[in-house]
C-alpha atoms as a PDB file:
ATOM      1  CA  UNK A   1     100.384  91.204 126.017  1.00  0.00           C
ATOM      2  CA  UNK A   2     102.722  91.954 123.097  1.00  0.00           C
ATOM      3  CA  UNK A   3     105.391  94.375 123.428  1.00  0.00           C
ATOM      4  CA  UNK A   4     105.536  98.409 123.049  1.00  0.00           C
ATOM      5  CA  UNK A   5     105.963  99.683 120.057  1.00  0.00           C
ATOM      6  CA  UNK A   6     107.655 103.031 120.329  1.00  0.00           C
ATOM      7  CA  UNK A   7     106.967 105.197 116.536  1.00  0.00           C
ATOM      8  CA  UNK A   8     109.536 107.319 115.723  1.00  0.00           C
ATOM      9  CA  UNK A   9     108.884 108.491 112.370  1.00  0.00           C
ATOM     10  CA  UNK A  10     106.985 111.262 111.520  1.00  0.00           C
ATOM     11  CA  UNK A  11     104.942 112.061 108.214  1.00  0.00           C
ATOM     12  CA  UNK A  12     102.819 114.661 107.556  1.00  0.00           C
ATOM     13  CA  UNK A  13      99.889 114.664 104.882  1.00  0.00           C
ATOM     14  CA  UNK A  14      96.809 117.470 104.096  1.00  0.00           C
ATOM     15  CA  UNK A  15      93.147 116.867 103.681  1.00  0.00           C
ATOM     16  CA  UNK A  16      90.742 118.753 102.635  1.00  0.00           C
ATOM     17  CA  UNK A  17      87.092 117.918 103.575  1.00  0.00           C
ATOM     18  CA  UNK A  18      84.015 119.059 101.191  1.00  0.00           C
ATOM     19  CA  UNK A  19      82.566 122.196 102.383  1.00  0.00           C
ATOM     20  CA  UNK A  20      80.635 122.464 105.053  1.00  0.00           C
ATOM     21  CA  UNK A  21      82.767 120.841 107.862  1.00  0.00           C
ATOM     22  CA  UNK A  22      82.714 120.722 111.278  1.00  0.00           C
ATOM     23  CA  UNK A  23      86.018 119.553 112.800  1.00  0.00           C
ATOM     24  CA  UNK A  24      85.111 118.483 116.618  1.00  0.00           C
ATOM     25  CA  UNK A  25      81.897 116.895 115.642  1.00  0.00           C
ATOM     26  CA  UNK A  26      82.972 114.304 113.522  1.00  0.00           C
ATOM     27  CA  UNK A  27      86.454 113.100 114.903  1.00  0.00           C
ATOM     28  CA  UNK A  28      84.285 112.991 118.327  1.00  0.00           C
ATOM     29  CA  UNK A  29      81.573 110.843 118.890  1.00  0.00           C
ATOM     30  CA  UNK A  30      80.916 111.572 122.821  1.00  0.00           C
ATOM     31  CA  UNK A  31      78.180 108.708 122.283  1.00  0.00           C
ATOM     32  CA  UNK A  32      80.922 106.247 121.926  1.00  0.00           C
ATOM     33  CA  UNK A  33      82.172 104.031 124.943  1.00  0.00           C
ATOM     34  CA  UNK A  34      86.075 105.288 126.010  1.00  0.00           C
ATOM     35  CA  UNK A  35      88.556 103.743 124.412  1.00  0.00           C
ATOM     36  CA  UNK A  36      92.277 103.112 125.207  1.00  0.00           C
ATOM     37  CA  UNK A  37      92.935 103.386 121.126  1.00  0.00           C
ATOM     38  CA  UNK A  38      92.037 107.267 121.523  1.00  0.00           C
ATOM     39  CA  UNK A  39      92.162 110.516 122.638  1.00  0.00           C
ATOM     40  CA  UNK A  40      90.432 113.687 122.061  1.00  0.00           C
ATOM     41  CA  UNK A  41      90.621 117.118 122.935  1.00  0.00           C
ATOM     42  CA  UNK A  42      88.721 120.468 120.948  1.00  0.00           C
ATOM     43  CA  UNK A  43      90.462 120.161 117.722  1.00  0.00           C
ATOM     44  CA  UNK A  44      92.776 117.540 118.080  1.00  0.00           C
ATOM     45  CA  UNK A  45      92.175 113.803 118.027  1.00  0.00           C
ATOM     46  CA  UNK A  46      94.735 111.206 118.842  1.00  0.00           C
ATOM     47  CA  UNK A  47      94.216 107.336 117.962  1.00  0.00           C
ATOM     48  CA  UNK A  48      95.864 104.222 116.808  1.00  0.00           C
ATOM     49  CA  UNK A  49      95.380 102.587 113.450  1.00  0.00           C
ATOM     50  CA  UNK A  50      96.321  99.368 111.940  1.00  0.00           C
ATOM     51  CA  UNK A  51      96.268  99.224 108.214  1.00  0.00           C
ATOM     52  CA  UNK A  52      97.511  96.792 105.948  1.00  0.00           C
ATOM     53  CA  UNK A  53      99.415  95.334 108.431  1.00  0.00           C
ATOM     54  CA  UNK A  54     101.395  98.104 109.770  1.00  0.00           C
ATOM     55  CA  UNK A  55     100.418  99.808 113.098  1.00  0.00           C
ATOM     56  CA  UNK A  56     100.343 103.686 112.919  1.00  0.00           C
ATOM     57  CA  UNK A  57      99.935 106.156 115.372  1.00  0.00           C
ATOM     58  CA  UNK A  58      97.843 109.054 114.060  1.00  0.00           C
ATOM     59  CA  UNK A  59      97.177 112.803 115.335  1.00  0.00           C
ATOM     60  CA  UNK A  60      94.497 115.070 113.562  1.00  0.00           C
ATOM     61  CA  UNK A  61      94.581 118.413 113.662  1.00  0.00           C
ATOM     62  CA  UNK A  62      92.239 120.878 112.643  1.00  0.00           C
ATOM     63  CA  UNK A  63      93.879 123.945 110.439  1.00  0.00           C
ATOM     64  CA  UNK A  64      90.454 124.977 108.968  1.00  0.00           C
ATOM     65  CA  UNK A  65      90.465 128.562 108.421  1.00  0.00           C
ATOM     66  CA  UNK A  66      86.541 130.495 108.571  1.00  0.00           C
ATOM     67  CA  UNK A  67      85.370 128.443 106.129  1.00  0.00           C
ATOM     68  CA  UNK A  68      88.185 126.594 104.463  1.00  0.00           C
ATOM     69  CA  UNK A  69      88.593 123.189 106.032  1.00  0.00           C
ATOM     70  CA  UNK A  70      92.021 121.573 106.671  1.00  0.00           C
ATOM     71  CA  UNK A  71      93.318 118.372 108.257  1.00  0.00           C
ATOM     72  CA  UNK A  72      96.401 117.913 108.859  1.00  0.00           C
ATOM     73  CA  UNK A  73      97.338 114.422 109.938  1.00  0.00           C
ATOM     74  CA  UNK A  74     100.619 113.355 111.596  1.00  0.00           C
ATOM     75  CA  UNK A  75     101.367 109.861 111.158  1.00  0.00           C
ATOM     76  CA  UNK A  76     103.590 108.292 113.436  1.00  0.00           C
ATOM     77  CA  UNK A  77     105.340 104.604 112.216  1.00  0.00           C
ATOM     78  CA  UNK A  78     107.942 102.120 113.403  1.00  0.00           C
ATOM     79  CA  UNK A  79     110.035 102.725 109.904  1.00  0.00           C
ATOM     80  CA  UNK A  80     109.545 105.410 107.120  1.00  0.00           C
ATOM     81  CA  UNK A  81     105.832 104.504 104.733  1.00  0.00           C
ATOM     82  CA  UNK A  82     106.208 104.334 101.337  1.00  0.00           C
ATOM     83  CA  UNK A  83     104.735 106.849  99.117  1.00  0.00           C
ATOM     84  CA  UNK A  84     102.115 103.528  98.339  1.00  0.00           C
ATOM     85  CA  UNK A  85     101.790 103.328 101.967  1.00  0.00           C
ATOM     86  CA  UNK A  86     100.769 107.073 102.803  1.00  0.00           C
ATOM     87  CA  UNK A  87      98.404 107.032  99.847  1.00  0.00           C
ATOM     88  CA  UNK A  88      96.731 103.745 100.936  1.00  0.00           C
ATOM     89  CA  UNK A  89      96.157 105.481 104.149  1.00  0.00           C
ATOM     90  CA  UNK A  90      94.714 108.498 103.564  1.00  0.00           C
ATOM     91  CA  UNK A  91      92.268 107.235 101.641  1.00  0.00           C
ATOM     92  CA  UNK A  92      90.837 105.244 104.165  1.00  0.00           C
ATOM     93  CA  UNK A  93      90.868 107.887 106.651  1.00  0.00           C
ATOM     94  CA  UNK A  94      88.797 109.872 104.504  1.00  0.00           C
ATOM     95  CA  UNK A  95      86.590 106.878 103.601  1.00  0.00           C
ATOM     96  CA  UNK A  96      86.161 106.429 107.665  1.00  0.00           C
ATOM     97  CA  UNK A  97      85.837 109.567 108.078  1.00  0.00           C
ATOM     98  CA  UNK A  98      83.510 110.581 105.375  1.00  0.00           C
ATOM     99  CA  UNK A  99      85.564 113.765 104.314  1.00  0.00           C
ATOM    100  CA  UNK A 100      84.378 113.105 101.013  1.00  0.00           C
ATOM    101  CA  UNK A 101      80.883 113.732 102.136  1.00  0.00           C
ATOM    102  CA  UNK A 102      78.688 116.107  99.843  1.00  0.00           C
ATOM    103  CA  UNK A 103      76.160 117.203 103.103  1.00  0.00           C
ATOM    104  CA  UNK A 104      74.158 119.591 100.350  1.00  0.00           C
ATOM    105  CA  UNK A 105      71.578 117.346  99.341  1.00  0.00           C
ATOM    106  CA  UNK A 106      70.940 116.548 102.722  1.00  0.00           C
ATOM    107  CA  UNK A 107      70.400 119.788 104.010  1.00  0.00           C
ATOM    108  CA  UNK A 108      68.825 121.196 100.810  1.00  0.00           C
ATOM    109  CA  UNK A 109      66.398 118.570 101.960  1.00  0.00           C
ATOM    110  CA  UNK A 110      65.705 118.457 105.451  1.00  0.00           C
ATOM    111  CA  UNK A 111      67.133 122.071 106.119  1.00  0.00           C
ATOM    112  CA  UNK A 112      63.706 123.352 107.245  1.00  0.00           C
ATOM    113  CA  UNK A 113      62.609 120.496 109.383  1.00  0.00           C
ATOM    114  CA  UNK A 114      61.502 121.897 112.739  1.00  0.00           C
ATOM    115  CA  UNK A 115      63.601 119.167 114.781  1.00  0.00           C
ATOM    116  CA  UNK A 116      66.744 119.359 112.636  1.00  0.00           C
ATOM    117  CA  UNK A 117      66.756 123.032 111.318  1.00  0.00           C
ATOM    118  CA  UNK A 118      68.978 124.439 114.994  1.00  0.00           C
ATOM    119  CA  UNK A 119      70.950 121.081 115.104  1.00  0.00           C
ATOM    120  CA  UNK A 120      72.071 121.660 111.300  1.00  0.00           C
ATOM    121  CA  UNK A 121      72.751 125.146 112.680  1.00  0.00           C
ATOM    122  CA  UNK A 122      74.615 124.370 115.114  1.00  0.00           C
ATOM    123  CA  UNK A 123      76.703 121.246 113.634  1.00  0.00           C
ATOM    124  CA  UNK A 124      76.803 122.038 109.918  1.00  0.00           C
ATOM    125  CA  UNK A 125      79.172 120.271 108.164  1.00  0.00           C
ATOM    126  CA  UNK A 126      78.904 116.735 111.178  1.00  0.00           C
ATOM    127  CA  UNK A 127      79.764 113.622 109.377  1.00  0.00           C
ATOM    128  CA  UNK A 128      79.577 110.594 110.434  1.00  0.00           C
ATOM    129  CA  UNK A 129      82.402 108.320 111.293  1.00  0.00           C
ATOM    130  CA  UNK A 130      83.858 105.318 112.639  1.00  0.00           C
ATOM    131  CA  UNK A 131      87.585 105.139 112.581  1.00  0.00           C
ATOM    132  CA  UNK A 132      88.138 101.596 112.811  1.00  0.00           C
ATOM    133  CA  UNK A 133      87.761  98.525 110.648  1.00  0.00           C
ATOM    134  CA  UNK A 134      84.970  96.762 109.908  1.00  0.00           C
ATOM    135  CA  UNK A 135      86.338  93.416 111.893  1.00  0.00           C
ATOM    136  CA  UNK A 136      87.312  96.088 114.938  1.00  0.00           C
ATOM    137  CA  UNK A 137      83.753  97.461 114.532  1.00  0.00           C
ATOM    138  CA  UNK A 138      82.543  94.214 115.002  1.00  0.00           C
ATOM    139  CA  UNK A 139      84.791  93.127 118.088  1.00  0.00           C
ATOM    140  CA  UNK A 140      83.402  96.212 120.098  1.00  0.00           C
ATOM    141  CA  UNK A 141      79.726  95.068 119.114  1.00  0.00           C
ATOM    142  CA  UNK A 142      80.314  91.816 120.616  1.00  0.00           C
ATOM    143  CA  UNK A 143      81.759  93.430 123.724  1.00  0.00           C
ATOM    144  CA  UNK A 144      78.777  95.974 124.066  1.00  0.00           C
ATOM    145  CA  UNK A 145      76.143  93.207 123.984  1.00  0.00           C
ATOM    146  CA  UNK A 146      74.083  92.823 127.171  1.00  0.00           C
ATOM    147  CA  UNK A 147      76.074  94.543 129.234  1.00  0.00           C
ATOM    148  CA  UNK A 148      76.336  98.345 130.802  1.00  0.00           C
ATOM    149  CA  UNK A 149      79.105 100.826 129.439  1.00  0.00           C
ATOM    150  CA  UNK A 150      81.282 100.552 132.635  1.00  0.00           C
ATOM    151  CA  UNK A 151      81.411  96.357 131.994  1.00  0.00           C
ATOM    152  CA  UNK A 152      81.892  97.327 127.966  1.00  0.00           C
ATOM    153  CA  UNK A 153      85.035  99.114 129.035  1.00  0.00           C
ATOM    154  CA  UNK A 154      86.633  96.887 131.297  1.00  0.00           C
ATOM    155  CA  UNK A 155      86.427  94.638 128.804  1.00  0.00           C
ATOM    156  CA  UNK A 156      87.926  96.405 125.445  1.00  0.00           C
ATOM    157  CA  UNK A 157      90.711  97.243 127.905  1.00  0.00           C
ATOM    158  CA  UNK A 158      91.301  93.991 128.900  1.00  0.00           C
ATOM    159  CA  UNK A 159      91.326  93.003 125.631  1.00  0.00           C
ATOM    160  CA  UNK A 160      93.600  95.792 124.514  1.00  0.00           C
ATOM    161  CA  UNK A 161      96.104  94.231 127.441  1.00  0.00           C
ATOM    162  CA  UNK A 162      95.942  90.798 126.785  1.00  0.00           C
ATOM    163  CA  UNK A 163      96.029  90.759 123.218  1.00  0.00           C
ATOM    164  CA  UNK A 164      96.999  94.776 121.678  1.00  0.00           C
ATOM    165  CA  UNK A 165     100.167  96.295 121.580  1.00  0.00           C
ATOM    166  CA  UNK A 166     100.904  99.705 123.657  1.00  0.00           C
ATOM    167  CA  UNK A 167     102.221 102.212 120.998  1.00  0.00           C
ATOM    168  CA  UNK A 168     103.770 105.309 122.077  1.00  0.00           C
ATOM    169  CA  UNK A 169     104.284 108.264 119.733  1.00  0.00           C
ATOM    170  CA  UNK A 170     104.797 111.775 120.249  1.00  0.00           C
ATOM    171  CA  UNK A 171     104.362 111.838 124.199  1.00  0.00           C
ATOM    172  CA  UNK A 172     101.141 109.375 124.197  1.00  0.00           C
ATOM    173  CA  UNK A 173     100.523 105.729 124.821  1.00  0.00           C
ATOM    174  CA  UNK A 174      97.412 104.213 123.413  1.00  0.00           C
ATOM    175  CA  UNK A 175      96.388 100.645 122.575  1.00  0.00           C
ATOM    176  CA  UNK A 176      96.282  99.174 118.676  1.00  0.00           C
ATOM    177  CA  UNK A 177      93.873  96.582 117.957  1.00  0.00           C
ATOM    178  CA  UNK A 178      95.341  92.811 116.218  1.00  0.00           C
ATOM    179  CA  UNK A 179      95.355  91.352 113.468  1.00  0.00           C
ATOM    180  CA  UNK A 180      92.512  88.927 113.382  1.00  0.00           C
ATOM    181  CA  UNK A 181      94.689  85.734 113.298  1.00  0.00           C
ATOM    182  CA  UNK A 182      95.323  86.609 117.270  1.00  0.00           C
ATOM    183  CA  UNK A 183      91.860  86.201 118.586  1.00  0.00           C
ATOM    184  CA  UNK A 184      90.694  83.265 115.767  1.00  0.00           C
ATOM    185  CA  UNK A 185      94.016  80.971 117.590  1.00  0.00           C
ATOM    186  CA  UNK A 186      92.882  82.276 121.058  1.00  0.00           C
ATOM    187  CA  UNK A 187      91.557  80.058 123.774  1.00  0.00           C
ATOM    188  CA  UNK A 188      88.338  80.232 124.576  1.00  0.00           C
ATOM    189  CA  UNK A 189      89.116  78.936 128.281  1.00  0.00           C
ATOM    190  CA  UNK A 190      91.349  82.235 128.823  1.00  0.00           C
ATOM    191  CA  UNK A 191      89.076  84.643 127.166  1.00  0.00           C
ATOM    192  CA  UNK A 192      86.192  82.871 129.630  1.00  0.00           C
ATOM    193  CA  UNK A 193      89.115  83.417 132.335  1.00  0.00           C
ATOM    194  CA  UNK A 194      89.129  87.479 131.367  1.00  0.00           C
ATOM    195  CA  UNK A 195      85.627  87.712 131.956  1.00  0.00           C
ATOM    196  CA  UNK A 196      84.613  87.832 128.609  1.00  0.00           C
ATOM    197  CA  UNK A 197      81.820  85.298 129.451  1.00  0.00           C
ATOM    198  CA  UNK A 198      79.476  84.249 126.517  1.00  0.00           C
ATOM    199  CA  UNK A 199      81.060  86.598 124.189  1.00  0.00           C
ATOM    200  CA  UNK A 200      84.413  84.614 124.478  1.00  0.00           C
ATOM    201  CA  UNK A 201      83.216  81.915 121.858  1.00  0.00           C
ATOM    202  CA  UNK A 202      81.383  85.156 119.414  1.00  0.00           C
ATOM    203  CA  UNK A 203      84.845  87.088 119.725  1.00  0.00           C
ATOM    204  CA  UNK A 204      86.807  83.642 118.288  1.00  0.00           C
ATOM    205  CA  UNK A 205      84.173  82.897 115.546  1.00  0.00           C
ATOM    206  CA  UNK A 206      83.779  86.206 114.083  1.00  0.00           C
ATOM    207  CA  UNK A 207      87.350  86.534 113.944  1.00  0.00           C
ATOM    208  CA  UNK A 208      87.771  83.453 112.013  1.00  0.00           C
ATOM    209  CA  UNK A 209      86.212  84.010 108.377  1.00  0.00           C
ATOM    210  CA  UNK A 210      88.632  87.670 108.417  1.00  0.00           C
ATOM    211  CA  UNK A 211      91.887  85.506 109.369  1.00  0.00           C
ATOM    212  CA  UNK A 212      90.815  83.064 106.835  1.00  0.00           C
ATOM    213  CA  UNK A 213      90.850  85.684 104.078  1.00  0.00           C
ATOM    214  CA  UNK A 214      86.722  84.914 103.425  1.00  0.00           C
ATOM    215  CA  UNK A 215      85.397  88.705 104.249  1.00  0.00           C
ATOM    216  CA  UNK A 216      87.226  91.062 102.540  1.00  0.00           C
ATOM    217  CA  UNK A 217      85.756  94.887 103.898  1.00  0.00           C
ATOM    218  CA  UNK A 218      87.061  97.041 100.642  1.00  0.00           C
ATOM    219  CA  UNK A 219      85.400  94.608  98.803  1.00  0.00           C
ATOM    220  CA  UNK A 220      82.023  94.413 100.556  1.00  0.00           C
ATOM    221  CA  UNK A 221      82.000  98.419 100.514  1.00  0.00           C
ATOM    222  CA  UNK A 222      81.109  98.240  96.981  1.00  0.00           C
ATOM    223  CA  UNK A 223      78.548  95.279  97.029  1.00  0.00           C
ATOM    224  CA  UNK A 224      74.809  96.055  97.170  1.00  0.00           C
ATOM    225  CA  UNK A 225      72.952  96.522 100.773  1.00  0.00           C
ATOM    226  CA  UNK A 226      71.016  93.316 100.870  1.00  0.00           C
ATOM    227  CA  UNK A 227      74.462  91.788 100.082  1.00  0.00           C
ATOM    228  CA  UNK A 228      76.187  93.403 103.065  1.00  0.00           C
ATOM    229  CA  UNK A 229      73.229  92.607 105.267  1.00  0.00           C
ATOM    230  CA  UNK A 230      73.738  89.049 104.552  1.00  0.00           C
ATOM    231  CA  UNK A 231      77.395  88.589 104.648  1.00  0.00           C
ATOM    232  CA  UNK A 232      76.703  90.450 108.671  1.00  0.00           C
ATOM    233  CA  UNK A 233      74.099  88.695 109.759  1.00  0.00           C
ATOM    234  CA  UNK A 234      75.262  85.258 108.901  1.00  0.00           C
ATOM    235  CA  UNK A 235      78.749  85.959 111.326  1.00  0.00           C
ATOM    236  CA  UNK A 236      78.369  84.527 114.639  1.00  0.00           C
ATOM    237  CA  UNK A 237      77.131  86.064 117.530  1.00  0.00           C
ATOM    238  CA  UNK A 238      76.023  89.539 115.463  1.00  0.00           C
ATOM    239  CA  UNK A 239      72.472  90.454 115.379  1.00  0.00           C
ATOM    240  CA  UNK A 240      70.027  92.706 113.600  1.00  0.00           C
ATOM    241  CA  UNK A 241      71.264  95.667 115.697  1.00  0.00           C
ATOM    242  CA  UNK A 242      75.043  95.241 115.424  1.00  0.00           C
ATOM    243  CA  UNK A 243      73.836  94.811 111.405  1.00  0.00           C
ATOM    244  CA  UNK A 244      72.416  98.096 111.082  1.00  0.00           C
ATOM    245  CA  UNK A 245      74.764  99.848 113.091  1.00  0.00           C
ATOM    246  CA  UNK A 246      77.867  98.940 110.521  1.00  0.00           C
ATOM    247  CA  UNK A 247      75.913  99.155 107.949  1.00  0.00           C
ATOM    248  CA  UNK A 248      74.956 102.867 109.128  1.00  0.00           C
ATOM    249  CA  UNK A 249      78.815 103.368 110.179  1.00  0.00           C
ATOM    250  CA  UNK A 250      81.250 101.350 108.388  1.00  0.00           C
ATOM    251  CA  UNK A 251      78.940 100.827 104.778  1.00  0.00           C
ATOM    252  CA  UNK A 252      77.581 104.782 104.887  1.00  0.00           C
ATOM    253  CA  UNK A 253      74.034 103.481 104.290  1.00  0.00           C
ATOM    254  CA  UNK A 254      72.112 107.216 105.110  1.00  0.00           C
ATOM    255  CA  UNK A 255      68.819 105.321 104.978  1.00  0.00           C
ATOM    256  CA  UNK A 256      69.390 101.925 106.612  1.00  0.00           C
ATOM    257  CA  UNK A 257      67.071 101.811 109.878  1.00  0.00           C
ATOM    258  CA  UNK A 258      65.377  98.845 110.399  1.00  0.00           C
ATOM    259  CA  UNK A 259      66.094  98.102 114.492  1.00  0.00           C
ATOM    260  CA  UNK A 260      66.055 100.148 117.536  1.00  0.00           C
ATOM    261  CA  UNK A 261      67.707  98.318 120.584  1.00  0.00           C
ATOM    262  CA  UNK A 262      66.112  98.402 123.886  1.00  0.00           C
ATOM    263  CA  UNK A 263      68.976 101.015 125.016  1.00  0.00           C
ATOM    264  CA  UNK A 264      68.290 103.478 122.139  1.00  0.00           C
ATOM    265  CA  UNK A 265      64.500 103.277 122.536  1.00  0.00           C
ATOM    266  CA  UNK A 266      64.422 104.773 125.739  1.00  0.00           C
ATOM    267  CA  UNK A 267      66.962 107.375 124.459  1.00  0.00           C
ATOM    268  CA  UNK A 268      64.487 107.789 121.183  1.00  0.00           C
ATOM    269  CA  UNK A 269      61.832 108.359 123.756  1.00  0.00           C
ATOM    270  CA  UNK A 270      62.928 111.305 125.389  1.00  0.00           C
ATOM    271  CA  UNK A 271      64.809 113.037 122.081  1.00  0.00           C
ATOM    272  CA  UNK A 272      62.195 112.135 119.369  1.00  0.00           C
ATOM    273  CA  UNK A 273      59.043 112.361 121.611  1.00  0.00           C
ATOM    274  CA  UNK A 274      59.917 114.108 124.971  1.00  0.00           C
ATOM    275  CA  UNK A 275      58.258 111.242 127.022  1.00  0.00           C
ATOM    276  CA  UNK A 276      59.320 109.134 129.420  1.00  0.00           C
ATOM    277  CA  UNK A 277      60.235 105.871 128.602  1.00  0.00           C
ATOM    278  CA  UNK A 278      58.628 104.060 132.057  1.00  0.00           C
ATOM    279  CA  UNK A 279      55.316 106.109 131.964  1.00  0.00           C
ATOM    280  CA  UNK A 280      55.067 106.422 128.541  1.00  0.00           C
ATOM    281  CA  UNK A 281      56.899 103.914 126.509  1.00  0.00           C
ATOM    282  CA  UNK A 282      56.754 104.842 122.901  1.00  0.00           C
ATOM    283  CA  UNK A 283      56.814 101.320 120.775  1.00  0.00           C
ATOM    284  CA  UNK A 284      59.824 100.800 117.831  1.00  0.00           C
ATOM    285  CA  UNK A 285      57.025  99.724 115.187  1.00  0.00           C
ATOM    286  CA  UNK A 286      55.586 103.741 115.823  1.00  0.00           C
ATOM    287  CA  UNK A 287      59.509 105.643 115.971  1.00  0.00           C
ATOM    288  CA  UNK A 288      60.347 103.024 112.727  1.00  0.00           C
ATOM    289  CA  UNK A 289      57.117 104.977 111.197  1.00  0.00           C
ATOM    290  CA  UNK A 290      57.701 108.444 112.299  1.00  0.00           C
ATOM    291  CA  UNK A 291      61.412 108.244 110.654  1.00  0.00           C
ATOM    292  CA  UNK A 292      60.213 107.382 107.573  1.00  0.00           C
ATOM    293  CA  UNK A 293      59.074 111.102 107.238  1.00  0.00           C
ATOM    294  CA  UNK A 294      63.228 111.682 106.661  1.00  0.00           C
ATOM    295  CA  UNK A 295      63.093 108.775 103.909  1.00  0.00           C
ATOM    296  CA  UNK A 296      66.526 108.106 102.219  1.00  0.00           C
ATOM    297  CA  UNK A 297      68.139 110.061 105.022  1.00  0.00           C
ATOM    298  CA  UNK A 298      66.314 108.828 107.970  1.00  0.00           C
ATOM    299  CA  UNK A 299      69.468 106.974 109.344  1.00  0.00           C
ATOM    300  CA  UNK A 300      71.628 110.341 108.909  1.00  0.00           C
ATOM    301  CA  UNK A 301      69.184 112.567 110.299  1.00  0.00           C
ATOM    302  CA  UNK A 302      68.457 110.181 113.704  1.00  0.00           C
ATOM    303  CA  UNK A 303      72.275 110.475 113.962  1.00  0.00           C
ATOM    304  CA  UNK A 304      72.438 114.486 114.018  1.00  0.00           C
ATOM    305  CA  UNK A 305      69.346 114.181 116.790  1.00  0.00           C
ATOM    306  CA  UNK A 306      71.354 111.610 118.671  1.00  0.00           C
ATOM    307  CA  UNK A 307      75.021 113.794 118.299  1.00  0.00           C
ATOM    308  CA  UNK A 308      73.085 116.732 119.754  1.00  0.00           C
ATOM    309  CA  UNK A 309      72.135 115.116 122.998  1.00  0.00           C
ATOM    310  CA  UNK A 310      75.364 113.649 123.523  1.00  0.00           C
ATOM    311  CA  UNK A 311      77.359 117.063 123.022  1.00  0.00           C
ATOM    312  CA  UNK A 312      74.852 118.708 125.230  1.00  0.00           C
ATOM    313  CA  UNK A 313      76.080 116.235 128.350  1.00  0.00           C
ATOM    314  CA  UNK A 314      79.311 117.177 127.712  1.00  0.00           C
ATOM    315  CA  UNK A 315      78.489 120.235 129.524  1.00  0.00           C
ATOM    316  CA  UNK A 316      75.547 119.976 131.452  1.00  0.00           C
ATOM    317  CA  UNK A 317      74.057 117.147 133.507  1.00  0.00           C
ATOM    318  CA  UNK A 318      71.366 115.614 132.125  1.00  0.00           C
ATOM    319  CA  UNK A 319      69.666 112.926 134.933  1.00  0.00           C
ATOM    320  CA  UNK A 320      67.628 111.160 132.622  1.00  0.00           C
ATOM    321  CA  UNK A 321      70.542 109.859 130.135  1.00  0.00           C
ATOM    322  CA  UNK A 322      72.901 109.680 133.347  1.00  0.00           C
ATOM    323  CA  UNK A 323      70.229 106.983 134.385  1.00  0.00           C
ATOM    324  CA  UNK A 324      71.057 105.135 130.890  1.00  0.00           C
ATOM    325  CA  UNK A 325      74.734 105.580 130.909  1.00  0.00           C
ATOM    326  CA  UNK A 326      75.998 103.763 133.926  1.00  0.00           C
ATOM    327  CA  UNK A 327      79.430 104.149 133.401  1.00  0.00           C
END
C-alpha cells in the first residue's frame, strides 16, 4: 500500500449545468457497486480523482436555486493547481459528468412515452455519468465479471489497499485509484494471492497498452463508434458487455445497445415487462427489439427506467431485486 496523502489546499470553482438538472440523480448512481473512492449524501458527493497525474480530492455541492443550477466544487490538492491545472479539471468533470448535456431533444422526443413520461417527471434534468477514467472504468469491469456484488467489493477494496493511496481531505479518507504503470509491473502471483483469481492476468494486460502510452481516452472520445468499439474489444479480458457499457458511460453513445448481460436481463424482465424472469423469461433478441421503439435514444432512455428502480430501493424493499443484489 502506498502512503496517505493528506490535501491541504483548498480551491473552489462554479459550474453551471444546462437547464434542466437534477443534482442527486446524477452524482448518484445507487446502481453502482460501493466504492471506497466515494461518498454520497442528498446533495453532496465526495470522491477521489486522479488527473493528469495529480491526485485530488473533490467535494460537490449542490447550490442550485428553483431552477438555476449550481455546482460548486471544492478541490482538495497536496500543493496549490495552477490556473492550467483547475481548467484542465473542470472540464473533465463536466465531460464525466455530462453537465454540458442539452436533455431537450430527448424529452421533446420521448416526453409522452407512457413508461418514461412519470420517470422524466420525476428525474428531469438526470444525466448520466461515470466519474472515473476510462482505464478505471475498465479495472472495475474486470472486477465485476462473474462474480456477485459482495465478491466485486471485496475486491476493488483490496485493490484500493494493496495498490491506491488513502487521501484524506477535509475530515474524510477515501481511496485514489493508480496510475496504470502500477498494475502493468504487478505480479500476477500476488494479485492470484489477493484473490483476484482469473481476473489477475485481465487486470495486468489491460493495464499495459495505457502505461505504454498506446490508448489515449481524450483522443478516442472524438473518434467514430465503430472505432471505439474496436480499440475495446480488442483489450484483454473485456467483452461485448463491458464494450457497451463504456461506450454508453465513458463515450456518451445515447443509442449504443447491442448486449444485455444475464444480470440485467432478469432486471429488464421485471422493469420493461413486469414478468418474472424464472417463469417467464423474456429473451434479449425480443427486449433488443422492443428498445428500438426509443431509436437514437434507446441507450439513454433504458438508463432513466433502470435509475428509477434503483432510487426506489433506496427506500423501500423490493424482494425481487434483493434476490439479484447479493451484497
Amino acid at each position: 500500500m502506498l502512503k496517505d496523502m493528506e490535501l491541504e489546499h483548498k480551491t473552489v470553482i462554479e459550474i453551471v449545468p444546462t437547464v434542466p438538472f437534477h443534482f442527486d440523480s446524477t452524482f448518484y448512481k445507487p446502481g453502482h457497486f460501493p466504492s471506497g473512492d466515494t461518498r454520497w449524501e442528498s446533495g453532496k458527493r465526495w470522491q477521489t480523482m486522479l488527473w493528469e497525474g495529480a491526485k485530488y480530492g473533490l467535494i460537490f455541492i449542490n447550490k442550485s436555486i428553483d431552477e438555476i443550477p449550481k455546482v460548486e466544487v471544492q478541490v482538495f490538492s497536496a500543493t496549490k493547481p495552477t490556473i492550467q491545472q483547475i481548467t484542465s479539471l473542470k472540464g473533465e468533470i463536466i465531460w464525466r459528468y455530462n453537465l454540458n448535456l442539452d436533455l431537450s431533444d430527448f424529452y421533446n422526443d420521448l416526453g409522452d412515452d407512457a413508461l418514461l413520461a412519470p420517470i422524466i417527471r420525476k428525474f428531469r434534468g438526470l444525466r448520466p455519468m461515470h466519474y472515473g477514467s476510462l482505464y478505471e472504468y475498465l479495472l472495475i469491469a474486470i472486477v465485476l465479471q462473474n462474480a456477485t456484488v459482495r465478491r466485486s467489493v471485496y475486491m476493488m477494496q483490496t485493490l484500493f489497499e494493496n495498490y491506491g493511496t488513502l487521501l484524506e481531505f477535509a475530515g474524510e479518507k477515501l481511496w485514489c485509484f493508480w496510475k496504470p504503470e502500477v498494475l502493468a509491473n504487478a505480479s500476477e502471483q500476488k494479485l492470484r494471492e489477493l484473490k483476484m483469481g482469473y481476473r489477475a492476468k485481465s487486470l495486468i494486460r489491460v493495464s499495459e497498452p495505457f502505461a505504454r502510452g498506446e490508448i489515449n481516452e481524450l483522443e478516442l472520445r472524438n473518434r467514430k463508434a465503430e472505432e471505439q468499439e474496436k480499440t475495446l474489444i480488442a483489450l484483454y479480458g473485456i467483452g461485448p458487455a463491458s464494450v457497451g457499457y463504456i461506450m454508453f458511460d465513458v463515450f456518451h453513445r445515447w443509442d449504443h445497445l447491442k448486449h444485455i448481460s444475464p444480470w440485467e436481463q432478469k432486471i429488464y424482465n421485471m422493469i420493461f415487462f413486469n414478468k418474472d424472469w424464472e417463469k417467464h423469461p423474456v429473451s434479449v433478441k425480443k427486449m433488443l427489439k422492443f428498445f428500438e421503439k426509443w431509436k437514437k435514444w434507446k441507450s439513454l432512455a433504458v438508463h432513466y427506467v433502470w435509475e428509477d428502480i434503483w432510487w426506489k430501493r433506496q427506500n423501500e424493499n423490493i424482494v425481487w431485486l434483493e434476490k439479484l443484489v447479493r451484497l
